[in-house]
C-alpha atoms as a PDB file:
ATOM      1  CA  UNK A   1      87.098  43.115  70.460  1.00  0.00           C
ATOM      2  CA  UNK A   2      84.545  40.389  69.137  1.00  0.00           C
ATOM      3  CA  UNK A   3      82.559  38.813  72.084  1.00  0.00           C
ATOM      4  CA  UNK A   4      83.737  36.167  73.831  1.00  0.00           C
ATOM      5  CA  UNK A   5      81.693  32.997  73.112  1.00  0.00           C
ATOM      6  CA  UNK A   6      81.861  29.512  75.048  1.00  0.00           C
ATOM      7  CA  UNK A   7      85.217  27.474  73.637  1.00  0.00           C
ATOM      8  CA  UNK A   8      88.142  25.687  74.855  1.00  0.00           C
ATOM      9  CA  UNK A   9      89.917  28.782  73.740  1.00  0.00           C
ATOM     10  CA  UNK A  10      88.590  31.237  75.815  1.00  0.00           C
ATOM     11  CA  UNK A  11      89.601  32.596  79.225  1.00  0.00           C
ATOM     12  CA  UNK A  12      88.305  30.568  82.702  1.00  0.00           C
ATOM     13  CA  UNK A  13      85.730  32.689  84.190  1.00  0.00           C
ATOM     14  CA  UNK A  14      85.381  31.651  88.006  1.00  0.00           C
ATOM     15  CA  UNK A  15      83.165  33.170  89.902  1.00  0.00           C
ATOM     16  CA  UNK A  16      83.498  34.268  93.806  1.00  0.00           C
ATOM     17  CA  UNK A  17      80.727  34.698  95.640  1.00  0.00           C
ATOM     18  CA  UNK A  18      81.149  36.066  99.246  1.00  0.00           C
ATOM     19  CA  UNK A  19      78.511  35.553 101.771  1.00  0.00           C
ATOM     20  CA  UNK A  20      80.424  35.086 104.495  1.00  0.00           C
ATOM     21  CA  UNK A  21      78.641  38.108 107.142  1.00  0.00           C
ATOM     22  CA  UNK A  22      76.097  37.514 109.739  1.00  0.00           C
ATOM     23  CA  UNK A  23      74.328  40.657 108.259  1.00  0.00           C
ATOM     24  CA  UNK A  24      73.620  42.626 111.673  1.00  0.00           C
ATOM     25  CA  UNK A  25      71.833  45.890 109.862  1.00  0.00           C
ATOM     26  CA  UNK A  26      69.012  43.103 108.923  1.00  0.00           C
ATOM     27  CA  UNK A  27      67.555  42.246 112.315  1.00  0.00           C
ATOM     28  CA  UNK A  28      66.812  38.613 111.198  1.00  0.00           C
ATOM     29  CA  UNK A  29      67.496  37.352 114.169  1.00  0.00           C
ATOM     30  CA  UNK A  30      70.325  34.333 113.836  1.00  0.00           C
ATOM     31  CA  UNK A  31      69.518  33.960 110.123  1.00  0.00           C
ATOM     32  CA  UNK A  32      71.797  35.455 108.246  1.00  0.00           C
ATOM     33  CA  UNK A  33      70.752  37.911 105.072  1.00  0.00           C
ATOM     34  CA  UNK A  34      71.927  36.107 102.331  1.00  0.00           C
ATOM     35  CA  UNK A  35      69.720  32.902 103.974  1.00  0.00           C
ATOM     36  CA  UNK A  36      66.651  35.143 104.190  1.00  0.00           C
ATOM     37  CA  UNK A  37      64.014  33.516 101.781  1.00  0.00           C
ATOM     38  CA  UNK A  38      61.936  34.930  99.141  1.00  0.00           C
ATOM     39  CA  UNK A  39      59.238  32.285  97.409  1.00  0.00           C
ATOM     40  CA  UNK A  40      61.343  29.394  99.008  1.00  0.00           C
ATOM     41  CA  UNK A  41      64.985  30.337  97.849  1.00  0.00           C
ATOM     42  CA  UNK A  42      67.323  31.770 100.099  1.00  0.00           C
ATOM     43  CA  UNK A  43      68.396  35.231  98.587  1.00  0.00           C
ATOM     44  CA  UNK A  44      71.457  34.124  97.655  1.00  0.00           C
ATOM     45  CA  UNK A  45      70.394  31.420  95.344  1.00  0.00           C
ATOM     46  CA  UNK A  46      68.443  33.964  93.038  1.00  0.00           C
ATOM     47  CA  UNK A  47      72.548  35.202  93.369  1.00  0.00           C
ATOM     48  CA  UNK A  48      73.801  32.012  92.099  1.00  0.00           C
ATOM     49  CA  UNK A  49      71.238  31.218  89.494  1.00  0.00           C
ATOM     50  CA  UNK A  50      72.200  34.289  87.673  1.00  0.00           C
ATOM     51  CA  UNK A  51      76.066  33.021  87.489  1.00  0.00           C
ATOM     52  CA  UNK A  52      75.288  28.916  86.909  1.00  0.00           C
ATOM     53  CA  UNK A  53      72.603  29.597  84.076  1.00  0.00           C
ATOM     54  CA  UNK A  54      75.597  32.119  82.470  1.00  0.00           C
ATOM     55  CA  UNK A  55      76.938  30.545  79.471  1.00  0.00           C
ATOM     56  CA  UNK A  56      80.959  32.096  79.888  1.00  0.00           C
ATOM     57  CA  UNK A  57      81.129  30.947  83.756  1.00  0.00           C
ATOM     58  CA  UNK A  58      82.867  28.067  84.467  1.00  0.00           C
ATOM     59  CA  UNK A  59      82.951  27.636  87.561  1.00  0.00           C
ATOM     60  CA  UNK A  60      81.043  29.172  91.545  1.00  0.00           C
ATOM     61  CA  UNK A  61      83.064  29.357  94.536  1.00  0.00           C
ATOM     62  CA  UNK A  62      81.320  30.333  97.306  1.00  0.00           C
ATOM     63  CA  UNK A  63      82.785  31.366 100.382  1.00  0.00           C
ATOM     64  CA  UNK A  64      80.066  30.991 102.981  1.00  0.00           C
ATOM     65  CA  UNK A  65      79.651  31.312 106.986  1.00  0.00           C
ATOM     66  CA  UNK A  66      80.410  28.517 108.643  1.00  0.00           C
ATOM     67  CA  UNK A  67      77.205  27.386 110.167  1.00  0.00           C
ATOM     68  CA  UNK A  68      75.329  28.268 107.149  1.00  0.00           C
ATOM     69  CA  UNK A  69      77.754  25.851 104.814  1.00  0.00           C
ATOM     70  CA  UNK A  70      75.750  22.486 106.052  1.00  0.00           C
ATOM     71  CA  UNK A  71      72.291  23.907 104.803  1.00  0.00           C
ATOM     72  CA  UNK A  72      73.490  25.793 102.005  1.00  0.00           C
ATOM     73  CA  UNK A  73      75.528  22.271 100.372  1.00  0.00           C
ATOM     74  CA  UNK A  74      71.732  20.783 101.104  1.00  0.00           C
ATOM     75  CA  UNK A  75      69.869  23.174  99.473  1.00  0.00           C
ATOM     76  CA  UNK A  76      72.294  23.449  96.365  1.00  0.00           C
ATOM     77  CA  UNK A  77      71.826  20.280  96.252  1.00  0.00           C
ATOM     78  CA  UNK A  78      68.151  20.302  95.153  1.00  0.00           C
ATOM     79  CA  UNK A  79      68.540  22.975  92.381  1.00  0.00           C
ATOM     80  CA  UNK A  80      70.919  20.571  90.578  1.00  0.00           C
ATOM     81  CA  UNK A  81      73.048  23.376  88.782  1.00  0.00           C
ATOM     82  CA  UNK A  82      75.286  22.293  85.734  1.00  0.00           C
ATOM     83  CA  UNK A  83      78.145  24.522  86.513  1.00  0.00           C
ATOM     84  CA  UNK A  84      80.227  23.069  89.366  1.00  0.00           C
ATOM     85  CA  UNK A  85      80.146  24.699  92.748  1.00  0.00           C
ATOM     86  CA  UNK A  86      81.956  24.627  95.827  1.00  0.00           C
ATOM     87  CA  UNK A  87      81.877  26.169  99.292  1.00  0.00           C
ATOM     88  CA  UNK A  88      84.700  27.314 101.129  1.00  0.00           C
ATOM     89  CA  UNK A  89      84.359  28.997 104.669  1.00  0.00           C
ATOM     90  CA  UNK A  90      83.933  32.656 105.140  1.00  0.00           C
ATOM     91  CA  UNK A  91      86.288  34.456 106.704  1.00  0.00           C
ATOM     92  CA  UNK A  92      86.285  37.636 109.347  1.00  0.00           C
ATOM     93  CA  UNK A  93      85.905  40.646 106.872  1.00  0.00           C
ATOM     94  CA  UNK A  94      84.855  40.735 103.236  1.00  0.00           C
ATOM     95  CA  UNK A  95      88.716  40.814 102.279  1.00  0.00           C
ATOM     96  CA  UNK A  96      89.328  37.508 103.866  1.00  0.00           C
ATOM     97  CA  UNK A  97      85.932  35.631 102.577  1.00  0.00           C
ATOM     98  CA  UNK A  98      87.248  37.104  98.901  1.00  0.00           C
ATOM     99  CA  UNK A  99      90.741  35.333  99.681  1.00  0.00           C
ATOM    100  CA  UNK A 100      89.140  32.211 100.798  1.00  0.00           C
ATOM    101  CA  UNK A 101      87.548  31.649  97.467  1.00  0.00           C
ATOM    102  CA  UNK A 102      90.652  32.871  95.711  1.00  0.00           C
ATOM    103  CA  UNK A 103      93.087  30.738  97.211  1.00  0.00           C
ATOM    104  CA  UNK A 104      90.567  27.718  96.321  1.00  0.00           C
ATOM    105  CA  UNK A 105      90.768  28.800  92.603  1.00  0.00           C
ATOM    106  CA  UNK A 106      94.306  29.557  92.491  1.00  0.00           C
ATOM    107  CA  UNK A 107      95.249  25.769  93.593  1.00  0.00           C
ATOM    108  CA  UNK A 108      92.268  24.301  91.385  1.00  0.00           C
ATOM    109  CA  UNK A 109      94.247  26.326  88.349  1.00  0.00           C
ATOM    110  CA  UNK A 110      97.537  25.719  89.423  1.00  0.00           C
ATOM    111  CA  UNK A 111      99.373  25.147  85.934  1.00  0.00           C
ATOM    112  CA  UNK A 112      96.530  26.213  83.765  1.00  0.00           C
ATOM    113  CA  UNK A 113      96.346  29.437  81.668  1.00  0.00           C
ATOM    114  CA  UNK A 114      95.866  32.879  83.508  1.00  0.00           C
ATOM    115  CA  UNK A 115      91.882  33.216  83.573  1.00  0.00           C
ATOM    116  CA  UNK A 116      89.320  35.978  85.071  1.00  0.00           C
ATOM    117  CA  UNK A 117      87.460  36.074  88.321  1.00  0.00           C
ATOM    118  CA  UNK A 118      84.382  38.033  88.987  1.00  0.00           C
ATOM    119  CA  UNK A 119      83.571  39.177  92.685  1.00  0.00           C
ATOM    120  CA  UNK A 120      80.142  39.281  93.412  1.00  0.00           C
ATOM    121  CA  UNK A 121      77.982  39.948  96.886  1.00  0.00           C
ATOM    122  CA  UNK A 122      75.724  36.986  97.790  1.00  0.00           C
ATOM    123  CA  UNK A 123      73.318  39.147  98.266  1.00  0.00           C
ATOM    124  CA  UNK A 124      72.861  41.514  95.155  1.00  0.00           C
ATOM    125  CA  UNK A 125      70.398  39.159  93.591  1.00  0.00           C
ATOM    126  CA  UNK A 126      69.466  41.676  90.972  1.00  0.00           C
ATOM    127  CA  UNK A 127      72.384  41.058  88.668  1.00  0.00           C
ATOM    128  CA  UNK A 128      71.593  40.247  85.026  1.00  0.00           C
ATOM    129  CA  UNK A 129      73.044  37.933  82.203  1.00  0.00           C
ATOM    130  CA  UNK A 130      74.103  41.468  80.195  1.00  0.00           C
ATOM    131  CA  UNK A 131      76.206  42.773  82.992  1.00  0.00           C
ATOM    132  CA  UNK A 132      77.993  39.632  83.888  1.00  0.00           C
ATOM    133  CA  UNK A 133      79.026  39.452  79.766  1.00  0.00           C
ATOM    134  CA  UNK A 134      79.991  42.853  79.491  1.00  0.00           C
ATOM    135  CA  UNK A 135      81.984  42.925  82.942  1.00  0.00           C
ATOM    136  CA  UNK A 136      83.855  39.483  81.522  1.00  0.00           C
ATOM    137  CA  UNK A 137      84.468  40.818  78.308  1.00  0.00           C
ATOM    138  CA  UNK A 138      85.510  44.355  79.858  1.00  0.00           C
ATOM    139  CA  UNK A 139      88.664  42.340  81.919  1.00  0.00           C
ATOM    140  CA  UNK A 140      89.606  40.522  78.713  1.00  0.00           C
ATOM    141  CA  UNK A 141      89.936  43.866  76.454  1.00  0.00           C
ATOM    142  CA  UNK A 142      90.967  46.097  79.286  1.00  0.00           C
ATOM    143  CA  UNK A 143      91.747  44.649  82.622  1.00  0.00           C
ATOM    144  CA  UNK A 144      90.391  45.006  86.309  1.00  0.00           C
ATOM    145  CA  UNK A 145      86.732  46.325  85.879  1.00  0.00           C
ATOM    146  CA  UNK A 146      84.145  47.670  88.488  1.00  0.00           C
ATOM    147  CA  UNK A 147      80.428  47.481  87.502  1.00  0.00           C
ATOM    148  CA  UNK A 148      78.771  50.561  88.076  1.00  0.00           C
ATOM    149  CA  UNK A 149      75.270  52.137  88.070  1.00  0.00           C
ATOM    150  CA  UNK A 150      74.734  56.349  87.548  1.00  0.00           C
ATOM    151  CA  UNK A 151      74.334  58.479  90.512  1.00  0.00           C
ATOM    152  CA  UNK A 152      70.149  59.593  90.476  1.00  0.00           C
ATOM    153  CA  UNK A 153      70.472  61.642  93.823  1.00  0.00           C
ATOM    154  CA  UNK A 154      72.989  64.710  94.917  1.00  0.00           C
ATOM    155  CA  UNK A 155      76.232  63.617  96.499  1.00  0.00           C
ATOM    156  CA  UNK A 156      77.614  66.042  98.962  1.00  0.00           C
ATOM    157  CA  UNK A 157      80.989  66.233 100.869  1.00  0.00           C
ATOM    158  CA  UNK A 158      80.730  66.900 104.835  1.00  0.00           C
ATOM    159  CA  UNK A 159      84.157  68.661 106.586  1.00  0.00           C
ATOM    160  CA  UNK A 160      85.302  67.348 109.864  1.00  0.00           C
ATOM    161  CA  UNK A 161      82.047  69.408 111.798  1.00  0.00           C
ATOM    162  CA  UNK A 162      79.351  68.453 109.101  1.00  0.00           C
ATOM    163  CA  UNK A 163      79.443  70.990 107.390  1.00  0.00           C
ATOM    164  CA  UNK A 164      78.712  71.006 103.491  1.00  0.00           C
ATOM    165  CA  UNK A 165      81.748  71.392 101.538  1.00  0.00           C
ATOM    166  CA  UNK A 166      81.139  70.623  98.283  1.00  0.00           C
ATOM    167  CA  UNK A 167      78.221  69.591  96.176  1.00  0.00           C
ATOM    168  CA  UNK A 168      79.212  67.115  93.502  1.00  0.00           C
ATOM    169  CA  UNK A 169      78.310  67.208  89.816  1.00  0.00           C
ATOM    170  CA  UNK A 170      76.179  64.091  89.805  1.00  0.00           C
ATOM    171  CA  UNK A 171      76.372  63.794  86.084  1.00  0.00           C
ATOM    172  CA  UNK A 172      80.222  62.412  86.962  1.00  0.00           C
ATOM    173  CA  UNK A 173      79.677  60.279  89.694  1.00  0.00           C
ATOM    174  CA  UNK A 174      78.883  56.527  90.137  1.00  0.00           C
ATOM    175  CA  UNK A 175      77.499  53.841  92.688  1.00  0.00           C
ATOM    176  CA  UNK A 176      79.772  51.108  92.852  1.00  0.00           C
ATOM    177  CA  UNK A 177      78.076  47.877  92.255  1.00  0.00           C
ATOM    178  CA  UNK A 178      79.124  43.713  90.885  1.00  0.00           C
ATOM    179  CA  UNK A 179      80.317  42.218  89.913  1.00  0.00           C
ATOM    180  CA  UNK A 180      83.609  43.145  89.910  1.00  0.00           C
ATOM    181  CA  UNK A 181      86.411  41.420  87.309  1.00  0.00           C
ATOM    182  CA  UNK A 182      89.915  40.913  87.056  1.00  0.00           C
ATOM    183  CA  UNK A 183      92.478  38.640  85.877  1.00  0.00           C
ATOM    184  CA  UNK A 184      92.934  35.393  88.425  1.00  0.00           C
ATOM    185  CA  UNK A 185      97.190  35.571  88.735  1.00  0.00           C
ATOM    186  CA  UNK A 186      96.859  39.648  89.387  1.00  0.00           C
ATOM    187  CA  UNK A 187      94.439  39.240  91.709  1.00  0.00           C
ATOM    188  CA  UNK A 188      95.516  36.726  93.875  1.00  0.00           C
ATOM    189  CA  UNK A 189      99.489  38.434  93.813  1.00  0.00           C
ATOM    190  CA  UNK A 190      97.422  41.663  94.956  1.00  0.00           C
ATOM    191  CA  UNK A 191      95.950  39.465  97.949  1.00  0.00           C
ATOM    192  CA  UNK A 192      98.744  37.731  99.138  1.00  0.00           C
ATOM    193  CA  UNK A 193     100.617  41.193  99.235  1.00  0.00           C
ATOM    194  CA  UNK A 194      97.771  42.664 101.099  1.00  0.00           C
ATOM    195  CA  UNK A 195      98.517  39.765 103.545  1.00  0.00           C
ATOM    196  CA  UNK A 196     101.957  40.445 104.019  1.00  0.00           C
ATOM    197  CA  UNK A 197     101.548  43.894 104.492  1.00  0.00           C
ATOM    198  CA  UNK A 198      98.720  43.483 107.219  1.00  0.00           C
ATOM    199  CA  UNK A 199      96.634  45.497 105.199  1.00  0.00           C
ATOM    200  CA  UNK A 200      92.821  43.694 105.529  1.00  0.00           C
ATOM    201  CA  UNK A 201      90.890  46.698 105.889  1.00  0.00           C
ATOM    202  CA  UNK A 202      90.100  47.442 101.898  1.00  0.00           C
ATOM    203  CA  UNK A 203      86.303  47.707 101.498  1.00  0.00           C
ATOM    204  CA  UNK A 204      86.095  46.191  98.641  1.00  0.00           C
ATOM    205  CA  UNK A 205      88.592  44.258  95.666  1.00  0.00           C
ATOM    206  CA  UNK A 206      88.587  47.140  93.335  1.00  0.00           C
ATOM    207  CA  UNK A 207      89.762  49.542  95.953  1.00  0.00           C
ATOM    208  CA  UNK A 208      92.449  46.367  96.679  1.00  0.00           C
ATOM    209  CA  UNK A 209      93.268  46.729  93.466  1.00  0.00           C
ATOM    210  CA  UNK A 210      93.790  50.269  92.626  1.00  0.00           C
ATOM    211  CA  UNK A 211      96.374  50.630  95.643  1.00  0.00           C
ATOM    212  CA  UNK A 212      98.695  48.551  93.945  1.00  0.00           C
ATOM    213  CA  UNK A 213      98.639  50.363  91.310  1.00  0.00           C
ATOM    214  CA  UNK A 214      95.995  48.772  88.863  1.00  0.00           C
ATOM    215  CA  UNK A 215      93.831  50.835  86.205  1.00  0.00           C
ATOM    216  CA  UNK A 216      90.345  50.190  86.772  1.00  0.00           C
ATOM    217  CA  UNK A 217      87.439  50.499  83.865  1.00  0.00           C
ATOM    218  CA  UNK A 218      84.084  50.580  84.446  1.00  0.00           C
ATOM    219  CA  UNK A 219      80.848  48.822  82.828  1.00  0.00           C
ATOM    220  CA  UNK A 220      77.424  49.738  83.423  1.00  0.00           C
ATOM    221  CA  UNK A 221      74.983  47.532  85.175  1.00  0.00           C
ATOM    222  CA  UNK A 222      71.320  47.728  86.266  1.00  0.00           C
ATOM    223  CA  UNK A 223      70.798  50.259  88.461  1.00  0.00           C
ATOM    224  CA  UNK A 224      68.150  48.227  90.407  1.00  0.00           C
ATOM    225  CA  UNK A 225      71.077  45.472  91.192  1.00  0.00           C
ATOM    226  CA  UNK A 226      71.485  46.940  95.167  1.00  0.00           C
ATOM    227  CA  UNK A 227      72.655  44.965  98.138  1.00  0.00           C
ATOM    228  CA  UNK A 228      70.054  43.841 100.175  1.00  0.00           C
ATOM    229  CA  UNK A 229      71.476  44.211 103.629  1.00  0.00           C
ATOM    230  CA  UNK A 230      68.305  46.425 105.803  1.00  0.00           C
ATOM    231  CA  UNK A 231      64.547  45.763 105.853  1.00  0.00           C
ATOM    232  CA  UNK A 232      63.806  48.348 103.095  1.00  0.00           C
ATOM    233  CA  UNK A 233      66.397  46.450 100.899  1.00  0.00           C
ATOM    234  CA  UNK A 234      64.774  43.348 101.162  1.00  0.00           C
ATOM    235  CA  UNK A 235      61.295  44.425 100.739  1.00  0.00           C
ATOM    236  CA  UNK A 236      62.225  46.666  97.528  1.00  0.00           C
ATOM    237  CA  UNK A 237      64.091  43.175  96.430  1.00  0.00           C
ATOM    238  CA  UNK A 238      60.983  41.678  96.729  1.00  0.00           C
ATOM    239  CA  UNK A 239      58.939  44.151  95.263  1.00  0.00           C
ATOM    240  CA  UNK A 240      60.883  44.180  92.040  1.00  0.00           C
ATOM    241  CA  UNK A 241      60.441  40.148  91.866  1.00  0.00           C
ATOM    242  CA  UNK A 242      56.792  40.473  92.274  1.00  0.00           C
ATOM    243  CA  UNK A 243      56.434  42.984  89.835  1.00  0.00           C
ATOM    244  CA  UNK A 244      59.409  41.357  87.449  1.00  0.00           C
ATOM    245  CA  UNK A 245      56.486  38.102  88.012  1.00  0.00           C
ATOM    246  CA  UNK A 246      53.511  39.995  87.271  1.00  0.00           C
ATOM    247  CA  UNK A 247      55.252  41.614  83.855  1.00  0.00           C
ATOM    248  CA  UNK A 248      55.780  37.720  82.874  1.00  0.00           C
ATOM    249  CA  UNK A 249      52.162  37.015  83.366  1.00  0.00           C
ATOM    250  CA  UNK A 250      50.989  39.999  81.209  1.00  0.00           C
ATOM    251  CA  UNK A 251      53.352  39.219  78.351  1.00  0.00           C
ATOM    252  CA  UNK A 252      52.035  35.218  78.214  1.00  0.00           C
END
């Protein structure tokens, strides 16, 4: 398949962006994670930036906690982002925040051509321009798509009494990372029969998605692109954008 290039022809790419958690494992207090700053940016606007400065997105939907959604509309304000955004509130588990967003998209489309939505964390700020193409053009060729990065440590499998029963050829195993990709009418039928079935316990869409019966392909992305959601997250985060900084000021 050629790449996909910026036309009227090509697919919608929307873009969901869930930050809709209070992020307890963080111990910031009332601030949630995603609003935790770095240099004067709230973590998940090094998130955003990635997506609105992306040539094939047309369109952010964020789906954000509801006393958050005030000073996030402010501060999105300032950055002045060509690609439209809009906020939506979070909801009480990851699945719900996702639907939020999706359900906004859905109506926006409503009588448009079947497009592709990519499901990203607010706060994996270490996505790059390369993964976001490949993971878009990945759903057009093939369908639903998870981006992944290569296991670098041991996985083992505990029994019951934590005991070691199986030590897992590393060589075949992934880390699940974002964004993840998959066409907009799919999706959102997947969702709504989620809802009806009570089922809002899926930890995340491509796990959604496989129950019902979807093939999912995979794309590598950079295996520095973690979810900051502890202290040691943030700080590595940091670290990587000091020393991403410091690698600029060598090269000019």
């Amino acid at each position: 398949m050629a790449p996909l290039v910026a036309s009227d022809a090509r697919p919608t790419v929307d873009v969901l962006i869930f930050a809709g958690g209070i992020g307890s494992r963080m111990g910031a207090g009332t601030r949630p994670k995603q609003f935790l700053e770095l240099s004067g940016r709230p973590i998940i606007d090094y998130t955003i930036a990635h997506f609105a400065h992306h040539p094939l997105v047309s369109s952010i939907t964020i789906s954000c906690v509801a006393s958050w959604a005030e000073y996030l509309e402010s501060f999105l304000e300032t950055r002045h982002y060509a690609t439209p955004i809009e906020i939506v509130p979070g909801g009480s588990t990851g699945q719900e925040s996702i639907f939020n967003a999706l359900d906004c998209v859905h109506r926006k489309r409503e009588g448009e051509p079947d497009g592709i939505v990519l499901v990203h964390d607010g706060v994996r700020p270490l996505i790059d321009a390369d993964a976001i193409t490949a993971c878009i053009e990945s759903v057009a060729e093939r369908g639903c798509t998870a981006t992944i990065a290569p296991a670098i440590e041991t996985v083992i499998v505990r029994d019951e009494e934590g005991m070691v029963s199986d030590v897992l050829d590393r060589s075949h195993c992934s880390l699940a990372r974002a964004p993840q990709g998959f066409w907009r009418e799919d999706f959102h039928a997947a969702h709504l029969r989620a809802i009806c079935e009570g089922r809002n316990d899926f930890i995340d869409s491509v796990s959604l998605m496989s129950h019902y019966g979807h093939a999912i392909f995979t794309v590598e992305g950079p295996v520095e692109n973690i979810k900051v959601t502890t202290p040691t997250d943030y700080y590595a985060f940091k670290a990587y954008m000091e020393a991403r900084d410091q690698s600029a000021l060598w090269r000019d």
